[in-house]
PDB file of N, CA and C in Angstrom:
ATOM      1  N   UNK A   1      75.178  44.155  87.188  1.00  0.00           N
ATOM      2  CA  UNK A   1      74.020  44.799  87.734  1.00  0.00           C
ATOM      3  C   UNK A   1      74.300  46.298  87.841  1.00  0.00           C
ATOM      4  N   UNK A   2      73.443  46.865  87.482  1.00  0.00           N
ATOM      5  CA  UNK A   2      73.645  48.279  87.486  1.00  0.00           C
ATOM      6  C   UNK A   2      72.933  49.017  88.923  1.00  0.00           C
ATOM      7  N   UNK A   3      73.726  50.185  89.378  1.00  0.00           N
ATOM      8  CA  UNK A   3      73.115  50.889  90.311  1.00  0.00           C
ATOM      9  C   UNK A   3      72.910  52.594  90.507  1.00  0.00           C
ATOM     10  N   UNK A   4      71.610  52.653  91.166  1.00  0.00           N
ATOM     11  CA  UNK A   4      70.970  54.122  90.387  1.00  0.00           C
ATOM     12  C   UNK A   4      71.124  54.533  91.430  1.00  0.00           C
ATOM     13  N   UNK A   5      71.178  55.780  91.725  1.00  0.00           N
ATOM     14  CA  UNK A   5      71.346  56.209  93.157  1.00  0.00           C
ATOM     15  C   UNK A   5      70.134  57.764  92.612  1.00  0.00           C
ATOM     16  N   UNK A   6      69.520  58.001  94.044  1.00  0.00           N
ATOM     17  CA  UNK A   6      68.207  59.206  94.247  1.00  0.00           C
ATOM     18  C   UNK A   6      69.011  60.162  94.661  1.00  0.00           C
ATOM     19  N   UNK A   7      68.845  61.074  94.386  1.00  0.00           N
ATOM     20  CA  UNK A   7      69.079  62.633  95.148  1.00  0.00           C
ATOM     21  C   UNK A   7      67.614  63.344  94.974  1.00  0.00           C
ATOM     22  N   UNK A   8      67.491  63.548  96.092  1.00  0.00           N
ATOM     23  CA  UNK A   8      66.442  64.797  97.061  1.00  0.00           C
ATOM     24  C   UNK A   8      66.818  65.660  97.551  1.00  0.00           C
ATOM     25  N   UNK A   9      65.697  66.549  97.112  1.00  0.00           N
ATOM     26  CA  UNK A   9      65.531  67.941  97.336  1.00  0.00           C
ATOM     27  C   UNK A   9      64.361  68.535  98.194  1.00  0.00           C
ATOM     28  N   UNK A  10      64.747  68.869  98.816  1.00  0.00           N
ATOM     29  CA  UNK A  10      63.891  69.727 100.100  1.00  0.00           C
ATOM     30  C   UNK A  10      63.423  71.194  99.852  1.00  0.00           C
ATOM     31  N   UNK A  11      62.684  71.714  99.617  1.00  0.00           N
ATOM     32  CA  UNK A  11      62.486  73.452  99.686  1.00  0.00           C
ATOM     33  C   UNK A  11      62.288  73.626 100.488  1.00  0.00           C
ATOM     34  N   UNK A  12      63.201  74.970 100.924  1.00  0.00           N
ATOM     35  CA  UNK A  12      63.295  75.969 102.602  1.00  0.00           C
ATOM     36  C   UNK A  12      63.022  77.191 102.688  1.00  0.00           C
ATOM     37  N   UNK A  13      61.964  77.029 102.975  1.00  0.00           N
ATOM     38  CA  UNK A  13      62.041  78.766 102.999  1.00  0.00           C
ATOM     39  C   UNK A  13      63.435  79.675 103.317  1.00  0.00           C
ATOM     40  N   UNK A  14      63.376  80.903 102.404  1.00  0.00           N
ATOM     41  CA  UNK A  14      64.968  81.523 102.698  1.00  0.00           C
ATOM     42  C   UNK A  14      64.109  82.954 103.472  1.00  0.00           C
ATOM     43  N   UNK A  15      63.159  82.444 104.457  1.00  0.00           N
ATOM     44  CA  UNK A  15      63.111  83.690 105.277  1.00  0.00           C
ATOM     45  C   UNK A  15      63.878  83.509 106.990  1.00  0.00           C
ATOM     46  N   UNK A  16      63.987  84.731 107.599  1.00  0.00           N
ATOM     47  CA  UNK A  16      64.448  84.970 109.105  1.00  0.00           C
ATOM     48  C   UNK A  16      63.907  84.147 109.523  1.00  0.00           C
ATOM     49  N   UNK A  17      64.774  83.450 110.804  1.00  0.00           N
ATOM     50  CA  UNK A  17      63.936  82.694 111.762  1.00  0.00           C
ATOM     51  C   UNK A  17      62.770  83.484 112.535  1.00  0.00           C
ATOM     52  N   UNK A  18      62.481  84.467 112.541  1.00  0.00           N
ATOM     53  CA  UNK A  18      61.517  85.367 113.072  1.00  0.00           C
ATOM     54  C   UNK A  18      60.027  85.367 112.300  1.00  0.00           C
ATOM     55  N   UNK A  19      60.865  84.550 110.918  1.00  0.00           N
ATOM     56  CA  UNK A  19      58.859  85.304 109.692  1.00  0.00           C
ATOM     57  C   UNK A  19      58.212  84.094 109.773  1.00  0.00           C
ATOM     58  N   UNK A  20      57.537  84.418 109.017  1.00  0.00           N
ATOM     59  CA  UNK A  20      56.327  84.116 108.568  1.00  0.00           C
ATOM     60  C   UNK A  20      55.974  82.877 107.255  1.00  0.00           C
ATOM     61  N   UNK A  21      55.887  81.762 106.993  1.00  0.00           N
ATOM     62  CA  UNK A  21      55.776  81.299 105.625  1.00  0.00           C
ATOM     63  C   UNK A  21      54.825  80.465 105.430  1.00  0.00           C
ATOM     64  N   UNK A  22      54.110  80.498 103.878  1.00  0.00           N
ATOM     65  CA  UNK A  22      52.545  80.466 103.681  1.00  0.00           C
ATOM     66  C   UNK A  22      52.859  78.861 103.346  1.00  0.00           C
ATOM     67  N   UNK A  23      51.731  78.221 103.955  1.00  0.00           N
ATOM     68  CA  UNK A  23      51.902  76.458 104.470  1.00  0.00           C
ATOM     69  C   UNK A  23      51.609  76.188 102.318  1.00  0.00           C
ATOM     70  N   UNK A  24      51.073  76.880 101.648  1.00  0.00           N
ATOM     71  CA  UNK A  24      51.198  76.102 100.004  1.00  0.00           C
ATOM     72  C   UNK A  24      52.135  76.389  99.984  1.00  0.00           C
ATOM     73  N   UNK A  25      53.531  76.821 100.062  1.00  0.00           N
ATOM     74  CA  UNK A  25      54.945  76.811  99.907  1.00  0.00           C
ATOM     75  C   UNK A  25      55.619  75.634 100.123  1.00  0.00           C
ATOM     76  N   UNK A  26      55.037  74.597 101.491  1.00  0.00           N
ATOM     77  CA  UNK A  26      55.643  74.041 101.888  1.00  0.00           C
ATOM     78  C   UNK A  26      55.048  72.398 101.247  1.00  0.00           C
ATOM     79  N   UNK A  27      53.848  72.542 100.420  1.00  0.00           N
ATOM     80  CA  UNK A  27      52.881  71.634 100.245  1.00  0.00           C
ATOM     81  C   UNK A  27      51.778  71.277 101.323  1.00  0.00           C
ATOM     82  N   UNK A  28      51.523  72.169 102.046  1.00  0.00           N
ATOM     83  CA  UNK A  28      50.423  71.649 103.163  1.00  0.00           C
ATOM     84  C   UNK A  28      48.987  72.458 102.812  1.00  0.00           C
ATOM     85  N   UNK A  29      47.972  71.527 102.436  1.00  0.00           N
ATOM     86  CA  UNK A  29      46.311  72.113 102.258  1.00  0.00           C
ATOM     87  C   UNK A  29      46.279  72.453 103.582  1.00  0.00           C
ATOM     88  N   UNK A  30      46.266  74.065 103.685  1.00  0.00           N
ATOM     89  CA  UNK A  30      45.390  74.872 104.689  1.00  0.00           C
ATOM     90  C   UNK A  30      44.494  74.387 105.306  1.00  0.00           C
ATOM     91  N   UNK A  31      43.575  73.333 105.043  1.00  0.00           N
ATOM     92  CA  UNK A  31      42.486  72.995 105.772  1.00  0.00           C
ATOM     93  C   UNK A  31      43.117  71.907 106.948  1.00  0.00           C
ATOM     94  N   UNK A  32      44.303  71.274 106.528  1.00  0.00           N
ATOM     95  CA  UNK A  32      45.514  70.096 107.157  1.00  0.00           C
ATOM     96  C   UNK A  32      46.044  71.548 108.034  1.00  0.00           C
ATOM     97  N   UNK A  33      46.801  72.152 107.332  1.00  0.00           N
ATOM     98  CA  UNK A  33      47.160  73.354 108.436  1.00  0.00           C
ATOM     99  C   UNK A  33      46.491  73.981 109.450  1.00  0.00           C
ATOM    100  N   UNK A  34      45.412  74.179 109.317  1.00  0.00           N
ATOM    101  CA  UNK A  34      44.265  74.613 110.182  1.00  0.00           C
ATOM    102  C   UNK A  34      43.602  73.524 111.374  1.00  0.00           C
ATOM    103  N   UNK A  35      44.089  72.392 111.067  1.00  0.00           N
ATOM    104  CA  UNK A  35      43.878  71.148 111.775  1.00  0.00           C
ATOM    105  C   UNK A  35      44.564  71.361 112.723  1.00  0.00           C
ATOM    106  N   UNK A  36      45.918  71.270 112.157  1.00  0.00           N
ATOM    107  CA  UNK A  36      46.880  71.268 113.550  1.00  0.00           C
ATOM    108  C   UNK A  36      46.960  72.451 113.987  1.00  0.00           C
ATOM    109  N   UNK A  37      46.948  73.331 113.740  1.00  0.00           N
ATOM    110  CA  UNK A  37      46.657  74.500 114.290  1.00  0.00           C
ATOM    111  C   UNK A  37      45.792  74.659 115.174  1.00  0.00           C
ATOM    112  N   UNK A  38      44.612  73.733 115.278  1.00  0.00           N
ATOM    113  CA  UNK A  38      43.595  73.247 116.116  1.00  0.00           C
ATOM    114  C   UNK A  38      43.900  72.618 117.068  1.00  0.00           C
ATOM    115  N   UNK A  39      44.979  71.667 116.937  1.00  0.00           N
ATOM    116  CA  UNK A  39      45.129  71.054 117.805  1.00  0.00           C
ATOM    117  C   UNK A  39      46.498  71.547 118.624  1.00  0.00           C
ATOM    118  N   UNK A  40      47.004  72.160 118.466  1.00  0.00           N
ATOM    119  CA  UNK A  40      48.238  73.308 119.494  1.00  0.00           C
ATOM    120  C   UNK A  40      49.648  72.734 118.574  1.00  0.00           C
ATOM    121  N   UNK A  41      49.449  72.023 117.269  1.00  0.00           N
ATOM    122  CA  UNK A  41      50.358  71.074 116.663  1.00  0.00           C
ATOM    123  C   UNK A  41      51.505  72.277 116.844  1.00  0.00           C
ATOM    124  N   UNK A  42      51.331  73.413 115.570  1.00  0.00           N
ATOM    125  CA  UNK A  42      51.525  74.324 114.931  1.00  0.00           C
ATOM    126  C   UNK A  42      50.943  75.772 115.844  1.00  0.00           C
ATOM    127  N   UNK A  43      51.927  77.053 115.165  1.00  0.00           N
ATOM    128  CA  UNK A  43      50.917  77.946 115.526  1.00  0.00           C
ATOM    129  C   UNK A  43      50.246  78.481 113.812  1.00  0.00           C
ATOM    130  N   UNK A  44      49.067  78.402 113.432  1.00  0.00           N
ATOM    131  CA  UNK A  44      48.841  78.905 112.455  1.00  0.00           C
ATOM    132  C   UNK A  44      47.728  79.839 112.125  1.00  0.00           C
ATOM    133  N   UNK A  45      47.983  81.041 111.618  1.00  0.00           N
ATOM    134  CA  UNK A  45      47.416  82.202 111.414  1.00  0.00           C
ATOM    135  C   UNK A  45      47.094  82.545 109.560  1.00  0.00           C
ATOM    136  N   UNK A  46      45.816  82.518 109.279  1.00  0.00           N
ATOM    137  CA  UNK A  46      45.749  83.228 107.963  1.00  0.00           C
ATOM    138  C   UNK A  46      46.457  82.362 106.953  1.00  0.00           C
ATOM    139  N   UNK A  47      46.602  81.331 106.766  1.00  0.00           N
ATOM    140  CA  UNK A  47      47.516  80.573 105.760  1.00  0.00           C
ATOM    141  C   UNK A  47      48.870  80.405 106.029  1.00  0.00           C
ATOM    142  N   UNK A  48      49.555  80.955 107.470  1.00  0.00           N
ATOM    143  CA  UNK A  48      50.921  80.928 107.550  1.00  0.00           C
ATOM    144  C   UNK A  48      50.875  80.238 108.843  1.00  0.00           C
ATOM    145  N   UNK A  49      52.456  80.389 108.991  1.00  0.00           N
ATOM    146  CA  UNK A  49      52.883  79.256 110.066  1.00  0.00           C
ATOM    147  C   UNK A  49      54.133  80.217 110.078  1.00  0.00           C
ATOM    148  N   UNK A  50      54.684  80.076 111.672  1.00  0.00           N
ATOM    149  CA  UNK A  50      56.271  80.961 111.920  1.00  0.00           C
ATOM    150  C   UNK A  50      57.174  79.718 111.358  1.00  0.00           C
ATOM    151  N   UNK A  51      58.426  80.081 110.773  1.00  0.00           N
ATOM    152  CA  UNK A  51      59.637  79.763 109.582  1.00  0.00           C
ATOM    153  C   UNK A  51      59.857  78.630 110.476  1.00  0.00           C
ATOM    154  N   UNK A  52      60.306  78.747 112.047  1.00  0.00           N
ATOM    155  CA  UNK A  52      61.073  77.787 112.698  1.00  0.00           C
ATOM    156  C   UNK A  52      60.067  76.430 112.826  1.00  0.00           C
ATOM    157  N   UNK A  53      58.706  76.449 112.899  1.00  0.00           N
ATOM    158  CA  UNK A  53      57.975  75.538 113.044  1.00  0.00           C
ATOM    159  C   UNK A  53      58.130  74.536 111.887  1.00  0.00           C
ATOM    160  N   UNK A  54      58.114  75.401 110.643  1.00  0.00           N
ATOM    161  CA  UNK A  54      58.123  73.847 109.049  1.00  0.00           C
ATOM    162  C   UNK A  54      58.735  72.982 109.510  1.00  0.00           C
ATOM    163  N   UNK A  55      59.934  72.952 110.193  1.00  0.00           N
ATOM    164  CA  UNK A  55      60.564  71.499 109.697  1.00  0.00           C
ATOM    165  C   UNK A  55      59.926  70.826 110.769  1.00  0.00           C
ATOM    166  N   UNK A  56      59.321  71.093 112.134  1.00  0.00           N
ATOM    167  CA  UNK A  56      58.330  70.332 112.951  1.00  0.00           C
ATOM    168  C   UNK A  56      56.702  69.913 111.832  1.00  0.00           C
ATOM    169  N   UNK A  57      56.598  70.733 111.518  1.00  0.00           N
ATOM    170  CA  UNK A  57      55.296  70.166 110.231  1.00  0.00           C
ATOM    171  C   UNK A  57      55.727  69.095 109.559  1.00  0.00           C
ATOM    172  N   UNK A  58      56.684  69.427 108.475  1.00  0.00           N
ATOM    173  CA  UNK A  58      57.145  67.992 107.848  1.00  0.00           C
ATOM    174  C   UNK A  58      57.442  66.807 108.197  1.00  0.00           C
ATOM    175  N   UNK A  59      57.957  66.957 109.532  1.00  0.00           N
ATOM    176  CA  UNK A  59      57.815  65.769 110.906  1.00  0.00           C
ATOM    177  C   UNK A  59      56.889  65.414 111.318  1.00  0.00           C
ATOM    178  N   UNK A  60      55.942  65.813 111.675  1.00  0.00           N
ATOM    179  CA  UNK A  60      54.758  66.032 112.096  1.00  0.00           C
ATOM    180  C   UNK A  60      54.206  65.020 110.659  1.00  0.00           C
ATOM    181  N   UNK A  61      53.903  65.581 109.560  1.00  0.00           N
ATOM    182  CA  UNK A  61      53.253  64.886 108.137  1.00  0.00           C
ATOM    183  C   UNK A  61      54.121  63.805 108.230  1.00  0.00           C
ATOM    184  N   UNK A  62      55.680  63.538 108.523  1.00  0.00           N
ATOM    185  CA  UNK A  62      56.204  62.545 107.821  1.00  0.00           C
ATOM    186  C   UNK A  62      56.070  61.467 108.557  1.00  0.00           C
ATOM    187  N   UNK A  63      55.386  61.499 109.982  1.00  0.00           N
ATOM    188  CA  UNK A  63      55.283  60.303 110.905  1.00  0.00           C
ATOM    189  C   UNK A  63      53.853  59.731 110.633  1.00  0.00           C
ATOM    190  N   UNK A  64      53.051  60.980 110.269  1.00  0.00           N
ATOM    191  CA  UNK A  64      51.891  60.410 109.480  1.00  0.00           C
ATOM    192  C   UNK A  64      51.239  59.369 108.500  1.00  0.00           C
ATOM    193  N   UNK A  65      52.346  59.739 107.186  1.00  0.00           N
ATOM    194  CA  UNK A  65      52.496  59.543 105.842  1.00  0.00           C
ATOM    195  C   UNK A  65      53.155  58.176 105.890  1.00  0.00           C
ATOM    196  N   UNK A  66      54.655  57.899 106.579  1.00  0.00           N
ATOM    197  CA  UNK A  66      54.777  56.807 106.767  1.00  0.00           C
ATOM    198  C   UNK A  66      54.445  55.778 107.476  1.00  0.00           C
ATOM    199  N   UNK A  67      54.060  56.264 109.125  1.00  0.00           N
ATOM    200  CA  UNK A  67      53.685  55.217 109.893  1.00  0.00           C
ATOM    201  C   UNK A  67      52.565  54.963 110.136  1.00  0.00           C
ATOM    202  N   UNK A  68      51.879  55.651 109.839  1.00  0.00           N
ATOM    203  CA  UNK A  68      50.205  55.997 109.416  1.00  0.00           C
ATOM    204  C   UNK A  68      49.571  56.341 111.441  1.00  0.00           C
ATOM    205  N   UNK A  69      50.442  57.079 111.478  1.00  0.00           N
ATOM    206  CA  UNK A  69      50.322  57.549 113.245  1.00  0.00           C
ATOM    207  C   UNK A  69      49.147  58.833 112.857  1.00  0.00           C
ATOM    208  N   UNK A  70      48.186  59.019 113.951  1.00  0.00           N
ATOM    209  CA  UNK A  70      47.121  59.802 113.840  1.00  0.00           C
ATOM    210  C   UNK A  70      48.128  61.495 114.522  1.00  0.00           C
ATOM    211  N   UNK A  71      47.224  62.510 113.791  1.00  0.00           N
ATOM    212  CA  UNK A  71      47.905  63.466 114.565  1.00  0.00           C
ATOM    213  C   UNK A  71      47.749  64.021 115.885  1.00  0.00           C
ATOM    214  N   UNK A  72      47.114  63.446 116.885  1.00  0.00           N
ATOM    215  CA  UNK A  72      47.973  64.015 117.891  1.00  0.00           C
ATOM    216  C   UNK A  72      48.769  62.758 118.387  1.00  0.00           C
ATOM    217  N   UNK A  73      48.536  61.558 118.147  1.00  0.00           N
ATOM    218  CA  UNK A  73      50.501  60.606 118.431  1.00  0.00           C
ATOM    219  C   UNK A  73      51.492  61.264 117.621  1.00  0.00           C
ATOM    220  N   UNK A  74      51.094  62.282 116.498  1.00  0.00           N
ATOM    221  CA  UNK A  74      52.284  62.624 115.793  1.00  0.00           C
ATOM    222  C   UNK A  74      52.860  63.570 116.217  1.00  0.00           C
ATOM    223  N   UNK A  75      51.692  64.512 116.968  1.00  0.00           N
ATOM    224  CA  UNK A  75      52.495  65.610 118.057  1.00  0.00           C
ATOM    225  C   UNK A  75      52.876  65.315 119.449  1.00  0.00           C
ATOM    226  N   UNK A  76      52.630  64.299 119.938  1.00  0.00           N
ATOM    227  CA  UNK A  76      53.421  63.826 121.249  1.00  0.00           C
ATOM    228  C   UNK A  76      54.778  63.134 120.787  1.00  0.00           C
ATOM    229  N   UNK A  77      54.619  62.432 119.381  1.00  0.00           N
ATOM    230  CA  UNK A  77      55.826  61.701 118.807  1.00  0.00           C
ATOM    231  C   UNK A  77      57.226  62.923 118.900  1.00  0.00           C
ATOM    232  N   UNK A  78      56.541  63.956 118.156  1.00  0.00           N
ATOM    233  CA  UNK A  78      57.287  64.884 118.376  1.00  0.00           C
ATOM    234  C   UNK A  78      57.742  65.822 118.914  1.00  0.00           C
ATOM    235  N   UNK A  79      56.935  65.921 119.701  1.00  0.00           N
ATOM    236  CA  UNK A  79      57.020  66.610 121.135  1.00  0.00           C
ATOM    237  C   UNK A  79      58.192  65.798 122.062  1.00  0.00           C
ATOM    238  N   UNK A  80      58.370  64.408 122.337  1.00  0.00           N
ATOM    239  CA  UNK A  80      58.874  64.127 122.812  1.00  0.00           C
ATOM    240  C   UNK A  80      60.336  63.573 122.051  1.00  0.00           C
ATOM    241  N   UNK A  81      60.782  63.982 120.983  1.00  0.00           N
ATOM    242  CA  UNK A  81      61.678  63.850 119.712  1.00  0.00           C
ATOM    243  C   UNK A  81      62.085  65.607 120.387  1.00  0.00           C
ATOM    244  N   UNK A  82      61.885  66.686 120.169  1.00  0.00           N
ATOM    245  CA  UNK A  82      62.181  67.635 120.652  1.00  0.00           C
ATOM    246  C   UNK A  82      62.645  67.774 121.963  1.00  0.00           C
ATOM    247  N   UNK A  83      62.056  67.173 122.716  1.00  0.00           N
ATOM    248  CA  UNK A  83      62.473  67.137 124.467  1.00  0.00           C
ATOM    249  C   UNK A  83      64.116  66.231 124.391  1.00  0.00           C
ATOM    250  N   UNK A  84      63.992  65.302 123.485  1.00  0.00           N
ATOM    251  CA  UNK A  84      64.944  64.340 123.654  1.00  0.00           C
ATOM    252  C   UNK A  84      66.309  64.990 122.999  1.00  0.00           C
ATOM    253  N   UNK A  85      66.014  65.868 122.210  1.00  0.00           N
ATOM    254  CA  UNK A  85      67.049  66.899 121.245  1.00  0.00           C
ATOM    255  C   UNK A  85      67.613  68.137 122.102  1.00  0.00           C
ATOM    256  N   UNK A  86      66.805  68.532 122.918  1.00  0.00           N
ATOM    257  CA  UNK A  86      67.106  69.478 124.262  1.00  0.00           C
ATOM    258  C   UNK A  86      68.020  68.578 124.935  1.00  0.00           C
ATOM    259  N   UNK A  87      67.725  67.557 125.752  1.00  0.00           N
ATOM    260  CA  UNK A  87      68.318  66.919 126.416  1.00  0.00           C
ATOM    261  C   UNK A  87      69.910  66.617 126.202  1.00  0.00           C
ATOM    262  N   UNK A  88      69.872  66.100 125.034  1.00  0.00           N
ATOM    263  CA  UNK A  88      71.226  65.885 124.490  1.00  0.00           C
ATOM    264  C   UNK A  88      72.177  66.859 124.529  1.00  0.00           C
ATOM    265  N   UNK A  89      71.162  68.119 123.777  1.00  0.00           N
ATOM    266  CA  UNK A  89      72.369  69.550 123.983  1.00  0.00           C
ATOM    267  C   UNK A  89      72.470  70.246 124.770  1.00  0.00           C
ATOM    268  N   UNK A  90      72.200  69.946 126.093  1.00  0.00           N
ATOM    269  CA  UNK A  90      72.498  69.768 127.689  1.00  0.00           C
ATOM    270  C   UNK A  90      73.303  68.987 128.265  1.00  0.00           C
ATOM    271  N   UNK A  91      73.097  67.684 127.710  1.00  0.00           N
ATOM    272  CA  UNK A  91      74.453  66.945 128.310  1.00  0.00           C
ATOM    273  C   UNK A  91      75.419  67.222 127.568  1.00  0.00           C
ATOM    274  N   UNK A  92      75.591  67.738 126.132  1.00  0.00           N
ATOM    275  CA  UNK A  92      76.797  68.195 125.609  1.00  0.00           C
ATOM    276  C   UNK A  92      77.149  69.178 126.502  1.00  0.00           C
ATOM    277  N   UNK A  93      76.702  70.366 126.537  1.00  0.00           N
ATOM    278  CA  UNK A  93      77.275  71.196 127.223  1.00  0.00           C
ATOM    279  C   UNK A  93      77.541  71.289 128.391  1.00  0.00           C
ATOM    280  N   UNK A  94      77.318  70.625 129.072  1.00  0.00           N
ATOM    281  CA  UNK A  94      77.195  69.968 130.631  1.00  0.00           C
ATOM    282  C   UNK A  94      78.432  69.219 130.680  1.00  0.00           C
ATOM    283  N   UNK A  95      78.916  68.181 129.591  1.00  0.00           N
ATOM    284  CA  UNK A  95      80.104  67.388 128.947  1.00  0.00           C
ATOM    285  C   UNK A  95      81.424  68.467 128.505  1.00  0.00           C
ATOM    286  N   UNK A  96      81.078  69.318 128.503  1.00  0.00           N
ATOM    287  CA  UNK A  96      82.152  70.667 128.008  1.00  0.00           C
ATOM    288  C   UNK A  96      82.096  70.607 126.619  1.00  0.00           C
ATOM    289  N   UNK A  97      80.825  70.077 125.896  1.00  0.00           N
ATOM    290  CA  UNK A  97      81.218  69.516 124.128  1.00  0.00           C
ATOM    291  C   UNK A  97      80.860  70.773 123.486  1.00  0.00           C
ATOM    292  N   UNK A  98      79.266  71.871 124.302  1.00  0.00           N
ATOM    293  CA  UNK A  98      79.618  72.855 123.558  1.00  0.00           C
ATOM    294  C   UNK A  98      79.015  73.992 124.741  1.00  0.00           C
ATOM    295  N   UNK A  99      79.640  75.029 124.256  1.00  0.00           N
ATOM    296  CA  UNK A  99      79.149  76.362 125.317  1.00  0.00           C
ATOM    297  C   UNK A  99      77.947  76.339 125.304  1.00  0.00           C
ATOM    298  N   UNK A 100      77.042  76.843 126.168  1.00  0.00           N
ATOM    299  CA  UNK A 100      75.596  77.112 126.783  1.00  0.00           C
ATOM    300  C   UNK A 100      75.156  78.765 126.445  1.00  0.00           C
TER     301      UNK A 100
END
């Protein structure tokens, strides 16, 4: 039996955590961007979205896409996926695992 193995590829924006990047970069129809943007998902302005937010978008789409969760369970999903990621790197550092 033979076995195939996948490799994936992700595109990242190579801007500052500070900019700016236009949601067709990332594959998102503006009118989907403008949605959540509606709904406090995202902050989105003019076709863009700030750099640090994408990988919350693709989270955001990917709880969608697979679990067929509506978007705002997909922004409490992740909203509370973020709270739970804080938490942890609080008790690390709280644990002495890493400086604060």
């Amino acid at each position: 039996m033979s076995k195939f193995y996948l490799q994936f590829y992700c595109h990242t924006p190579s801007l500052e955590e500070d900019g700016w990047v236009d949601v067709a970069e990332l594959g998102v129809h503006p009118d989907l961007a403008q949605q959540l943007g509606e709904l406090g998902i995202i902050d989105y302005r003019r076709g863009l979205i700030p750099v640090r937010q994408a990988a919350r978008l693709r989270r955001v789409l990917r709880l969608r896409r697979n679990l067929g969760v509506n978007l705002p369970g997909a922004a409490i999903i992740e909203n509370l996926l973020e709270r739970i990621d804080e938490l942890h790197d609080e008790l690390a550092r709280l644990k002495g695992g890493r400086p604060g």
